[in-house]
C-alpha atoms as a PDB file:
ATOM      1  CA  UNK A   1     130.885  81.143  32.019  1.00  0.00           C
ATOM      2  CA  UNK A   2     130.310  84.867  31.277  1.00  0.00           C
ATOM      3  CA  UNK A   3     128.564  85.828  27.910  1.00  0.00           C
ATOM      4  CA  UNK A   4     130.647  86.858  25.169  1.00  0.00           C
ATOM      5  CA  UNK A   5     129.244  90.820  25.648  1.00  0.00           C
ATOM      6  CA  UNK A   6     130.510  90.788  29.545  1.00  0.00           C
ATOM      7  CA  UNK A   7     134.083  89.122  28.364  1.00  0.00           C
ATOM      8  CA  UNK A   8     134.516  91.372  25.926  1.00  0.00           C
ATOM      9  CA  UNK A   9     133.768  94.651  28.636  1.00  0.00           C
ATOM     10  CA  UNK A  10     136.115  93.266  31.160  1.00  0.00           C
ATOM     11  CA  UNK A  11     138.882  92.501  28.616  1.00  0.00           C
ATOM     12  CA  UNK A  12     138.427  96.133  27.474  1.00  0.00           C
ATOM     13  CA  UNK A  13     138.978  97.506  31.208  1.00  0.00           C
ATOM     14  CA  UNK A  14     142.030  95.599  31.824  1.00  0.00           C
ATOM     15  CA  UNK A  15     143.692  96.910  29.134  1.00  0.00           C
ATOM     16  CA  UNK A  16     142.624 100.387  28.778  1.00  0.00           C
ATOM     17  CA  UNK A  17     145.270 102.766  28.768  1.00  0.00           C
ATOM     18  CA  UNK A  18     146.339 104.751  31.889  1.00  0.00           C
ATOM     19  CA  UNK A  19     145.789 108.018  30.743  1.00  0.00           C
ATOM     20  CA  UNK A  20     142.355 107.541  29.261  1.00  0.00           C
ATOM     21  CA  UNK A  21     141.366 105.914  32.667  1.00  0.00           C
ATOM     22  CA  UNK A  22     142.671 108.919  34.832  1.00  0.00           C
ATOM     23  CA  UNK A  23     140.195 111.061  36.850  1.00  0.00           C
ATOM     24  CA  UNK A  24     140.353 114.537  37.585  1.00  0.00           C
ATOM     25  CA  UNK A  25     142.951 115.240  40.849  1.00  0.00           C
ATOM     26  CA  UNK A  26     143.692 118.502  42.961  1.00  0.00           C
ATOM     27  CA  UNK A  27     146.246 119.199  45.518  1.00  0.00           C
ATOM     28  CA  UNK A  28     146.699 122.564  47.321  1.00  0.00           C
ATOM     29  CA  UNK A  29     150.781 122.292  47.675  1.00  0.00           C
ATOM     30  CA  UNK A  30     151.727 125.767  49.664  1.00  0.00           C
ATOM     31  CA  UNK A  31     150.181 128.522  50.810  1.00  0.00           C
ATOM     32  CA  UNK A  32     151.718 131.595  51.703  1.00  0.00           C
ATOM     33  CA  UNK A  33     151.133 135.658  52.167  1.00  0.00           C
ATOM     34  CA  UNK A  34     152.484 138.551  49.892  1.00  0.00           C
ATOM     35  CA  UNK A  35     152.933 141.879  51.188  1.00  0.00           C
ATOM     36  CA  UNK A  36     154.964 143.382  48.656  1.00  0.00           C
ATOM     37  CA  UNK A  37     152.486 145.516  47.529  1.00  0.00           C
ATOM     38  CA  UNK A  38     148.668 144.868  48.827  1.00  0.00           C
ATOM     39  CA  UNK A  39     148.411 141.768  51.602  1.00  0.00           C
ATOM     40  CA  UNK A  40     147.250 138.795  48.925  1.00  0.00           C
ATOM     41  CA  UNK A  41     147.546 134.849  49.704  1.00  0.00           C
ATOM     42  CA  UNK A  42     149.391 132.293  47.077  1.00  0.00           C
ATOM     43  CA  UNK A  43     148.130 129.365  46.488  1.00  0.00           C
ATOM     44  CA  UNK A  44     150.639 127.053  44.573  1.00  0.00           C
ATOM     45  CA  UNK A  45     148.440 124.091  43.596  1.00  0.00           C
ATOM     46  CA  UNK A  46     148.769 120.742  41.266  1.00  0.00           C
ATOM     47  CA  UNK A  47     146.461 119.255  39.175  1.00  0.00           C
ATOM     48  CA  UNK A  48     145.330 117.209  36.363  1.00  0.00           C
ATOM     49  CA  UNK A  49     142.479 117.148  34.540  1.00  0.00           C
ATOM     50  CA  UNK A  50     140.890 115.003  31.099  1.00  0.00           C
ATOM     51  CA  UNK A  51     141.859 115.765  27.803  1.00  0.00           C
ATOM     52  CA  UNK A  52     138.774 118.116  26.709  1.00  0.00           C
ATOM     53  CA  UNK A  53     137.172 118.903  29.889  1.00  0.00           C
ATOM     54  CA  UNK A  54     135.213 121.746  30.178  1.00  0.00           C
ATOM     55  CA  UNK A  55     136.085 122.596  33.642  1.00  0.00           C
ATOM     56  CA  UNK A  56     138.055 125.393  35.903  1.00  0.00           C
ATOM     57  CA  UNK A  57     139.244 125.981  39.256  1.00  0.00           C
ATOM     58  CA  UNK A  58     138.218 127.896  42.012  1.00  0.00           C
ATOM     59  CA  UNK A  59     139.931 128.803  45.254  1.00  0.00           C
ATOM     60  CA  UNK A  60     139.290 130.313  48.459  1.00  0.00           C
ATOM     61  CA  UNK A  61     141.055 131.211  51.350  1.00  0.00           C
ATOM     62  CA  UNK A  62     139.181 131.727  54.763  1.00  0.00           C
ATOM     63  CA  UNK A  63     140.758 133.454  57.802  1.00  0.00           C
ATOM     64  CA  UNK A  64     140.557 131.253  60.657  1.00  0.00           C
ATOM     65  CA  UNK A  65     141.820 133.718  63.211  1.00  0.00           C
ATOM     66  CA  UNK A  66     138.511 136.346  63.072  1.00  0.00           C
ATOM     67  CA  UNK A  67     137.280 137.525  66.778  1.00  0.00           C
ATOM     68  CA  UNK A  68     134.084 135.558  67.788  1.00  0.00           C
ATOM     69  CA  UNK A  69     131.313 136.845  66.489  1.00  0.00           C
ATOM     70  CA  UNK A  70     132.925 138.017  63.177  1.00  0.00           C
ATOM     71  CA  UNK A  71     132.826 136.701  59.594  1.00  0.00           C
ATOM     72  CA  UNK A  72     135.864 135.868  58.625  1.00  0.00           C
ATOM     73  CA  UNK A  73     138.051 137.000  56.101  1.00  0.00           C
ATOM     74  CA  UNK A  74     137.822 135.753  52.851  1.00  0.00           C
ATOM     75  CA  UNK A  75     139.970 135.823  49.603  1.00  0.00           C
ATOM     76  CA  UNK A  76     138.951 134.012  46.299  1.00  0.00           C
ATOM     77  CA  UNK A  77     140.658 133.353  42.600  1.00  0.00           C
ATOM     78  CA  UNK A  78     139.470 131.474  39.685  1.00  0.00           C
ATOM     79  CA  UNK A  79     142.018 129.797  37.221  1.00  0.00           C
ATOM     80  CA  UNK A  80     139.144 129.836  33.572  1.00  0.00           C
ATOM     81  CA  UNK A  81     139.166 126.079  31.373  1.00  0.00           C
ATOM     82  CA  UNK A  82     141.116 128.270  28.705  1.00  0.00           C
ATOM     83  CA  UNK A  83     144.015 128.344  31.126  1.00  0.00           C
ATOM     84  CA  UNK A  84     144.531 124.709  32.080  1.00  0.00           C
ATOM     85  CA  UNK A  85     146.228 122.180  30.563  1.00  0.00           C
ATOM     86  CA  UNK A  86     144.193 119.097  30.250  1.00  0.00           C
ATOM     87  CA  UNK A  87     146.126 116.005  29.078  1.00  0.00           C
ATOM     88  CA  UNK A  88     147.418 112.629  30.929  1.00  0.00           C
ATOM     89  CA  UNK A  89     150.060 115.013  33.059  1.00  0.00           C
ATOM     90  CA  UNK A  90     149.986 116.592  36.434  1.00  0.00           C
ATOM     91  CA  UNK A  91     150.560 120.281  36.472  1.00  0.00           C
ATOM     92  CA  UNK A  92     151.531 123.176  39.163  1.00  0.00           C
ATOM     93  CA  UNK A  93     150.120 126.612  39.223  1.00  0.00           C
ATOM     94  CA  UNK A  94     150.533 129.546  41.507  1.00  0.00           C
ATOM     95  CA  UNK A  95     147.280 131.679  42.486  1.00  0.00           C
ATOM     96  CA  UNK A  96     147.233 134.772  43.809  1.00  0.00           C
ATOM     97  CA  UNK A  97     143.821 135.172  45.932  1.00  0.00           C
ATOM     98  CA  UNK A  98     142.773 138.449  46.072  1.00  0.00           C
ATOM     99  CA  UNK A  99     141.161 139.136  49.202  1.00  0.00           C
ATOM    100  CA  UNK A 100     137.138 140.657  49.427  1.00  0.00           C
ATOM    101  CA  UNK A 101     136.798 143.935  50.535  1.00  0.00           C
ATOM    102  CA  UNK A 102     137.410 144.650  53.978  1.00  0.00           C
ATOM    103  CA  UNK A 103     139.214 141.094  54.547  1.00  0.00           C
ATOM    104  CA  UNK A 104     142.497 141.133  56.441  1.00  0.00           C
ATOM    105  CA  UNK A 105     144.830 138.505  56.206  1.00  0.00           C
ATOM    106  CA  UNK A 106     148.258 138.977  58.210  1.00  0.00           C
ATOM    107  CA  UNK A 107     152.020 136.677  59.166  1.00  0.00           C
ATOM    108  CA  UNK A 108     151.210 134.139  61.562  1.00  0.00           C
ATOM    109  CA  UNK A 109     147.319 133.799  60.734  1.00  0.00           C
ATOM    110  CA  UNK A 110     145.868 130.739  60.152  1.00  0.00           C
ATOM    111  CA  UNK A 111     144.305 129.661  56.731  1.00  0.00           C
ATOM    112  CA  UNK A 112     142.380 126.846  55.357  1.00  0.00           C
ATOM    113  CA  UNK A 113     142.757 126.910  51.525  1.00  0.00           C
ATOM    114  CA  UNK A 114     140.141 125.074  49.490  1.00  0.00           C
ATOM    115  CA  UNK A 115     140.928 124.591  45.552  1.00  0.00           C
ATOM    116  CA  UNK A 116     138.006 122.496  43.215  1.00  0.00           C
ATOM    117  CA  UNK A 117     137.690 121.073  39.624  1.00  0.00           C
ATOM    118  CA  UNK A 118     134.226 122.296  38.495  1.00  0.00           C
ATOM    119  CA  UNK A 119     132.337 121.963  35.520  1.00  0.00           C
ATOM    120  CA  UNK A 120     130.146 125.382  33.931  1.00  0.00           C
ATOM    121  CA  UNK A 121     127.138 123.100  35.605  1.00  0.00           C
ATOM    122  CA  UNK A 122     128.889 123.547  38.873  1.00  0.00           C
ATOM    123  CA  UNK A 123     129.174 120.105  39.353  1.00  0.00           C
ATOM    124  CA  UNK A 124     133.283 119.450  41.377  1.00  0.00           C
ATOM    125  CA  UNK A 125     135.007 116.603  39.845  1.00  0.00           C
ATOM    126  CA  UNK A 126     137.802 117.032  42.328  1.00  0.00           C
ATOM    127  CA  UNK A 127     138.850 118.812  45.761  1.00  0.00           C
ATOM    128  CA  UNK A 128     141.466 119.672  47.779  1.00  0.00           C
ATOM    129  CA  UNK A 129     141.939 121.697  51.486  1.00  0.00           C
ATOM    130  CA  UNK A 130     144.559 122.623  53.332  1.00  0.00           C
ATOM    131  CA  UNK A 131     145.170 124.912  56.750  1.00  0.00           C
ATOM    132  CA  UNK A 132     148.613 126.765  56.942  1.00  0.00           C
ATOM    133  CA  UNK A 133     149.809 129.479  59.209  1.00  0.00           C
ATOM    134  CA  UNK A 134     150.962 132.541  57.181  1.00  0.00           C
END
């Protein structure tokens, strides 16, 4: 028989509602290149994080095609807590990545895109990669 303390915790967990058990999630949907005006990468990405999280997102985007011997080409964006939408919902946002200086990103290159939940500690609650060709 399990004491009346344990019951009570296990009758709580079946019950609790969906959105207040829902973790953090990331998904890197698309990636693609803009060269309308400067060469940038967009990232379109969905996520979902808890109500009152103090968290944000960061992305990069590595070249994959660099010659041997070269560091690759790198492009980085950060979407700040005060533009996500924490709540029980999944939600889609588009990235641009601006590339570092010196970085060279081009049609037909491939890309892995990495996108992460992270608290101001630096602690990720949630990840997500994905390799395209531009």
């Amino acid at each position: 028989m399990l004491s009346s303390r344990l019951t009570h915790r296990v009758t709580g967990t079946a019950i609790a509602s969906p959105a207040a058990a829902k973790a953090n999630t990331m998904t890197v949907d698309r990636i693609a290149l803009d060269t309308r005006n400067a060469p940038v990468i967009k990232a379109y990405l969905t996520y979902s994080c808890d109500p009152g999280s103090d968290v944000h997102v960061t992305t990069t985007a590595t070249n994959l095609d660099t010659p041997d011997g070269s560091a690759p080409s790198i492009a980085t964006a950060t979407l700040p807590n005060d533009k996500l939408i924490c709540d029980a919902a999944r939600h889609v946002e588009r990235l641009t990545l601006s590339p570092q200086p010196g970085a060279i990103f081009q049609q037909g290159d491939d890309v892995k895109v990495v996108a992460t939940i992270v608290n101001p500690a630096g602690v990720e609650y949630a990840q997500d990669e994905k390799i395209a060709t531009l």
